[in-house]
PDB file of N, CA and C in Angstrom:
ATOM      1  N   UNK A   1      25.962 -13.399  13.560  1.00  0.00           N
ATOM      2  CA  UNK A   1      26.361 -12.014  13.650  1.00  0.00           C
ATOM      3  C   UNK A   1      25.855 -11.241  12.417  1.00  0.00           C
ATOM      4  N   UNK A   2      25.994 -11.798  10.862  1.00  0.00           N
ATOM      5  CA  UNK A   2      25.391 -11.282   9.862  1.00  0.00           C
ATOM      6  C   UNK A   2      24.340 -10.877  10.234  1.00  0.00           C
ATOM      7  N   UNK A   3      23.256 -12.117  10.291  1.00  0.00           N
ATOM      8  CA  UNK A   3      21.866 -11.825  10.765  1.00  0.00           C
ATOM      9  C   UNK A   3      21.472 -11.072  11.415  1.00  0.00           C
ATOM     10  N   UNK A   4      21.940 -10.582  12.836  1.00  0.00           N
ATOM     11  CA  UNK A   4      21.824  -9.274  13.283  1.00  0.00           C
ATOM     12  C   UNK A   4      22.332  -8.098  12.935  1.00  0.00           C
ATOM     13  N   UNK A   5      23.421  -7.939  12.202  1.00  0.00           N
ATOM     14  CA  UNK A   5      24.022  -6.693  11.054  1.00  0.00           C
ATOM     15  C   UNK A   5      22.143  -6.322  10.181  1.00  0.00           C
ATOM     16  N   UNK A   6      21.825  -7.176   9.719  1.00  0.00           N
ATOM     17  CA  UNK A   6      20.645  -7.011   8.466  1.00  0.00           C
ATOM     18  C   UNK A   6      19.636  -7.476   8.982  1.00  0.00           C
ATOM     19  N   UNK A   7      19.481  -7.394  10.336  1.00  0.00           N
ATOM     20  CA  UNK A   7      18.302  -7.145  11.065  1.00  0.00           C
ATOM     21  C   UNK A   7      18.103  -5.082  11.440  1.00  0.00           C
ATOM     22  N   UNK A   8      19.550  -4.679  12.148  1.00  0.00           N
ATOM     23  CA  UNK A   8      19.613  -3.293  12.326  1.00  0.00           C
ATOM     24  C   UNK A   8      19.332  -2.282  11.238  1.00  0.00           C
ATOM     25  N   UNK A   9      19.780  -3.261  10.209  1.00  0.00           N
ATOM     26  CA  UNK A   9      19.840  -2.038   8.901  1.00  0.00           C
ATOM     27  C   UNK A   9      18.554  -2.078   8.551  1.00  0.00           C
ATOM     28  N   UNK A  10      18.001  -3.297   8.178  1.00  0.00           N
ATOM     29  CA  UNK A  10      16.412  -3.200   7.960  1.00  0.00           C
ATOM     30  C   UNK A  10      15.516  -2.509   8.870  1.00  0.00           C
ATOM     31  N   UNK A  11      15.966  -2.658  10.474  1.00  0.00           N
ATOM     32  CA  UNK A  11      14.862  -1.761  11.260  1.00  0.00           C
ATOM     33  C   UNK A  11      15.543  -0.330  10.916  1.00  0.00           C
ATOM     34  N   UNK A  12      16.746   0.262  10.860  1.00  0.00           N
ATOM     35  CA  UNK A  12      17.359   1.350  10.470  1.00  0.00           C
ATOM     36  C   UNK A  12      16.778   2.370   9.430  1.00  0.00           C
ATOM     37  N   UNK A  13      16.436   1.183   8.239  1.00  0.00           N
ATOM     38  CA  UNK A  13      15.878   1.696   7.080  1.00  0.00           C
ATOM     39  C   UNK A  13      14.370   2.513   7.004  1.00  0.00           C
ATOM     40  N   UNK A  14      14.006   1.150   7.845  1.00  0.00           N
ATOM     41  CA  UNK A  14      11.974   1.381   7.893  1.00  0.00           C
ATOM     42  C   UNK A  14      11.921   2.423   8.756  1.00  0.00           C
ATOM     43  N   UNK A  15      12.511   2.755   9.776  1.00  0.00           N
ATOM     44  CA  UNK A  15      11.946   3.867  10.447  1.00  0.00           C
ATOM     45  C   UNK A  15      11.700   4.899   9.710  1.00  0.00           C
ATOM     46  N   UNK A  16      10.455   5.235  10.514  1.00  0.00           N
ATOM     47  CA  UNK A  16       9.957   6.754   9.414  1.00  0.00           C
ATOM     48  C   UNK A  16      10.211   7.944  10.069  1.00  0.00           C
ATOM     49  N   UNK A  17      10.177   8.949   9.016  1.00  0.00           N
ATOM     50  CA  UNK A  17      10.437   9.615   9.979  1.00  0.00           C
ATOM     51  C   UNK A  17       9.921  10.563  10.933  1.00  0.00           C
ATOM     52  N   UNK A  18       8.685  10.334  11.223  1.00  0.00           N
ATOM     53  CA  UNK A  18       8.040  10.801  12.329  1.00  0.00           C
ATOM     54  C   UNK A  18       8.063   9.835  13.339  1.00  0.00           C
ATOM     55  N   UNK A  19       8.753   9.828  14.081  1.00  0.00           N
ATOM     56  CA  UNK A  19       9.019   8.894  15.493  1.00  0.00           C
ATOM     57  C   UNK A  19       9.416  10.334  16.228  1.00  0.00           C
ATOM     58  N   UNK A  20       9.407  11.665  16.342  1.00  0.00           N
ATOM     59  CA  UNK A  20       9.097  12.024  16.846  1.00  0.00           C
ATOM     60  C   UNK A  20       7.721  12.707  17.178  1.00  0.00           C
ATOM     61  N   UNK A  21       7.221  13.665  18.197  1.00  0.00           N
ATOM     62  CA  UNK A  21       6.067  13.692  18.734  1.00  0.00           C
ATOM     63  C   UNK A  21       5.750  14.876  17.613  1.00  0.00           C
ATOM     64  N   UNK A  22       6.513  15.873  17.245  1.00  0.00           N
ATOM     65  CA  UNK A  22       5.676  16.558  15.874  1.00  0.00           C
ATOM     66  C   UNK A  22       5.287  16.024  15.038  1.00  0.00           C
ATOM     67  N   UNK A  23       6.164  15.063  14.647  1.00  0.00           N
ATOM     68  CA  UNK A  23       4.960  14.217  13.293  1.00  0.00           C
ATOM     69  C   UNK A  23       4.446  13.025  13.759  1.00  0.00           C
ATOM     70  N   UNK A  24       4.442  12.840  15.008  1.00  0.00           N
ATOM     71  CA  UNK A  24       3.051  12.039  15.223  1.00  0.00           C
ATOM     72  C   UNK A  24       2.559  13.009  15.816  1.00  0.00           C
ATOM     73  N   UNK A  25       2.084  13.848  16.029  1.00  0.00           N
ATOM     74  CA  UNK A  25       0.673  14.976  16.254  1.00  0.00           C
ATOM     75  C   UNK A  25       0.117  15.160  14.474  1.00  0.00           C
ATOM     76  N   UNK A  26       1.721  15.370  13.777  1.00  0.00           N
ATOM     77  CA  UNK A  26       0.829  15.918  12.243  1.00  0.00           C
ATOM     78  C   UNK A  26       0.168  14.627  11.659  1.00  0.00           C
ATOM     79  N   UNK A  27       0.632  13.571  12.251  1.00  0.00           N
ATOM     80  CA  UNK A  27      -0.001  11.993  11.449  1.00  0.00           C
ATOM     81  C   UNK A  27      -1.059  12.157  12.216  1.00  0.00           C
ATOM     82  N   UNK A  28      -1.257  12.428  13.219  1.00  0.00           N
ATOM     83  CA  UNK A  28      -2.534  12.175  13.852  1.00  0.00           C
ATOM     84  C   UNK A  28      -3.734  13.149  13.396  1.00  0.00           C
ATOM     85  N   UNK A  29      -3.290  14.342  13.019  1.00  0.00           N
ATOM     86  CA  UNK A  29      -4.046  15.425  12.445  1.00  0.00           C
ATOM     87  C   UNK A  29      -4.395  14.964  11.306  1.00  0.00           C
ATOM     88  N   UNK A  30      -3.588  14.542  10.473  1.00  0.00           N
ATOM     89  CA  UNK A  30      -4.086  14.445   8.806  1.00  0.00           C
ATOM     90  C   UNK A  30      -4.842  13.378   9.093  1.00  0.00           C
ATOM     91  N   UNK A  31      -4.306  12.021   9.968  1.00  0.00           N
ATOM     92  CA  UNK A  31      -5.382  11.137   9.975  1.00  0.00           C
ATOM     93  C   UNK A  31      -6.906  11.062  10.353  1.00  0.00           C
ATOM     94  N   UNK A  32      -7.495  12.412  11.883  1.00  0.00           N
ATOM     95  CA  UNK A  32      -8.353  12.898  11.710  1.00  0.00           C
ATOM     96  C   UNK A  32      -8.844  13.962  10.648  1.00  0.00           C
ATOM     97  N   UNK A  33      -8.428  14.542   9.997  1.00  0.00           N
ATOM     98  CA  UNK A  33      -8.909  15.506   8.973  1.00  0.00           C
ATOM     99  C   UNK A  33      -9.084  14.228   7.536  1.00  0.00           C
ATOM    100  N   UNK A  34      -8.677  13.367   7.358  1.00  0.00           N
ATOM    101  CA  UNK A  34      -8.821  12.875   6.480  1.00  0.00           C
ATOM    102  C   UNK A  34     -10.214  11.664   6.812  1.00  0.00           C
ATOM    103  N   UNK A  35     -10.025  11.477   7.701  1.00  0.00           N
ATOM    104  CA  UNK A  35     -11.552  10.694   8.549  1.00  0.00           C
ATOM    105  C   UNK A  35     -12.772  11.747   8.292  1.00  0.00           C
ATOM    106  N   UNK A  36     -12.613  12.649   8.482  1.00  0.00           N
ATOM    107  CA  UNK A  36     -13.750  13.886   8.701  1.00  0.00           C
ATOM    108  C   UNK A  36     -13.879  13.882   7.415  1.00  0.00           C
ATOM    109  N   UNK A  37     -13.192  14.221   6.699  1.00  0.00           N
ATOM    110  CA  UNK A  37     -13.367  14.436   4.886  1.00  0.00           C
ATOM    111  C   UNK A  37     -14.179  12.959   4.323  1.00  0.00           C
ATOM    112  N   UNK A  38     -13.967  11.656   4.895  1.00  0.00           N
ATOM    113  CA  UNK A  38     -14.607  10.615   4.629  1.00  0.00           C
ATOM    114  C   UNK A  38     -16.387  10.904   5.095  1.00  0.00           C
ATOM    115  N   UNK A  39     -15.843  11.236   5.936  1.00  0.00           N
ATOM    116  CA  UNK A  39     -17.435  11.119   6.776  1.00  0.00           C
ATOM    117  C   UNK A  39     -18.411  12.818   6.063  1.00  0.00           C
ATOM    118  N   UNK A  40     -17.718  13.386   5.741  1.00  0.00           N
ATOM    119  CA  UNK A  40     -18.183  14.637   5.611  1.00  0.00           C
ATOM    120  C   UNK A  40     -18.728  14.577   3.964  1.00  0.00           C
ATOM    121  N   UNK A  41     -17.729  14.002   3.195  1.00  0.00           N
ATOM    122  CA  UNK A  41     -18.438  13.724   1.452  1.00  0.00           C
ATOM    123  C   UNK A  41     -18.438  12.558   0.512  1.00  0.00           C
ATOM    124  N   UNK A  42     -19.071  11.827   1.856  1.00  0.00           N
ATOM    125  CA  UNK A  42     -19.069  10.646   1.079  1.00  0.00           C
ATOM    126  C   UNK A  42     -21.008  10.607   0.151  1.00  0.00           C
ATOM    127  N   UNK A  43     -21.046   9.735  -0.451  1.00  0.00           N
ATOM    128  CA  UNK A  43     -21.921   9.883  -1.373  1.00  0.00           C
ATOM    129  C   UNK A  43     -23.602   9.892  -0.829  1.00  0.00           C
ATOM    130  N   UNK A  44     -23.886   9.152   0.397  1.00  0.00           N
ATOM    131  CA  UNK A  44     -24.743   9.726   1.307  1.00  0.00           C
ATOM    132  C   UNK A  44     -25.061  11.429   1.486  1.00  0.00           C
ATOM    133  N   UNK A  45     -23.724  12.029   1.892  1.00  0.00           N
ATOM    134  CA  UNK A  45     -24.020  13.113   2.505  1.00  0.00           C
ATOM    135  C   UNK A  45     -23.773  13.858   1.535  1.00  0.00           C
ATOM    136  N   UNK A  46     -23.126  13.867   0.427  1.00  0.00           N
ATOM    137  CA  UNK A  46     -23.577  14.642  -1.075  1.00  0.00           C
ATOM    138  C   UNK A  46     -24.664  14.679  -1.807  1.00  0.00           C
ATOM    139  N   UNK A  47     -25.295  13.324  -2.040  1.00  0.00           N
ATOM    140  CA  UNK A  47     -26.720  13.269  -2.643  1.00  0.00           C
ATOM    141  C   UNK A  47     -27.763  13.730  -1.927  1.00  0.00           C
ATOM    142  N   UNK A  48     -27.799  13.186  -1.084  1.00  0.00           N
ATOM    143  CA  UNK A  48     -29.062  13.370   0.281  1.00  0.00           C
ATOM    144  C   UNK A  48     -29.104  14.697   0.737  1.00  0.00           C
ATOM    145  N   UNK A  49     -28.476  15.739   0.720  1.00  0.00           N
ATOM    146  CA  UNK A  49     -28.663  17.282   1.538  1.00  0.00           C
ATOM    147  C   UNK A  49     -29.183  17.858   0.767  1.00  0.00           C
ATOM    148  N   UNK A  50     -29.919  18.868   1.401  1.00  0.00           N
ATOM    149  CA  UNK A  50     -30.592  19.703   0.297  1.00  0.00           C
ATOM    150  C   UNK A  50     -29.733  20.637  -0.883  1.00  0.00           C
ATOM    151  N   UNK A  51     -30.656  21.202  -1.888  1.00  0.00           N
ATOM    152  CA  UNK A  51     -30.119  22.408  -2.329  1.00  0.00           C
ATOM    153  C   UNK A  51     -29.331  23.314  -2.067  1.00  0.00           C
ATOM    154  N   UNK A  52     -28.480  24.231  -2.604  1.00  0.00           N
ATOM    155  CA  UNK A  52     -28.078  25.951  -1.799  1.00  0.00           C
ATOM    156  C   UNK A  52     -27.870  26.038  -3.214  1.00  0.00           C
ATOM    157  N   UNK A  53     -27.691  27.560  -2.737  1.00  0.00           N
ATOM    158  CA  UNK A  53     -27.036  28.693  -3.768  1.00  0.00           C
ATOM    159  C   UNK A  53     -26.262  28.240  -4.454  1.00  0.00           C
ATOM    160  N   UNK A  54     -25.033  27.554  -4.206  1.00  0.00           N
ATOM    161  CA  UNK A  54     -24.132  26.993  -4.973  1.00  0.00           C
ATOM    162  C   UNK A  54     -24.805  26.448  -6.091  1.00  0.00           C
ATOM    163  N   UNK A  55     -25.503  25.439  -5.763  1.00  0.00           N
ATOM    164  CA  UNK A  55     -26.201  24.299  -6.526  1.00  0.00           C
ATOM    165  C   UNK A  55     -27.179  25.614  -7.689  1.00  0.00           C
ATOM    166  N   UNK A  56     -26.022  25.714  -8.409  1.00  0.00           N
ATOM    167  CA  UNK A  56     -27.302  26.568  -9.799  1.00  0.00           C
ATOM    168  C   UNK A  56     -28.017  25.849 -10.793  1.00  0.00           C
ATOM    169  N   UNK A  57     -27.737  24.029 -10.930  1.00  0.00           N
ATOM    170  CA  UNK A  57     -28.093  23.664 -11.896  1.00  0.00           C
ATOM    171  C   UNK A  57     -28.669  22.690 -11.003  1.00  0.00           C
ATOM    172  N   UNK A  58     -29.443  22.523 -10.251  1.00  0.00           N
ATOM    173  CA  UNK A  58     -29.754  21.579  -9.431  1.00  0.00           C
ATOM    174  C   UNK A  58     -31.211  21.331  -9.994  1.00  0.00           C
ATOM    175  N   UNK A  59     -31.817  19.582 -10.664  1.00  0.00           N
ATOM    176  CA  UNK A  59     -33.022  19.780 -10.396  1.00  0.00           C
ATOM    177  C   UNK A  59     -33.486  18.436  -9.965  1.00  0.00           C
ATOM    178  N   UNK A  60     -34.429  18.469  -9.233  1.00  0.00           N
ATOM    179  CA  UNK A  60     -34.482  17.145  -8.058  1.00  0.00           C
ATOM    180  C   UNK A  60     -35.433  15.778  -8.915  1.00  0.00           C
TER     181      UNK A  60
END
């Protein structure tokens, strides 16, 4: 009977708290926006693109 007392409380505890569907849409959002940010500046696609305006001290 213990054992299942401090089985509930432990699953009780861990739940997070997005188990509902708004924050799993916002987990799912940050988790794509944070994928895109991987893929978008990683050190490939920073070094390798050309020049712009920004780039004032740029010399190749």
């Amino acid at each position: 009977m213990a054992a299942i007392g401090v089985v509930l409380i432990v699953k009780l505890l861990r739940r997070s708290s997005t188990e509902n569907v708004d924050g799993l849409l916002i987990e799912q959002a940050r988790r794509v926006q944070a994928y895109n940010d991987r893929v978008s500046y990683n050190s490939d696609a920073v070094h390798n693109s050309p020049p712009t305006m920004s780039d004032l001290f740029y010399r190749p």
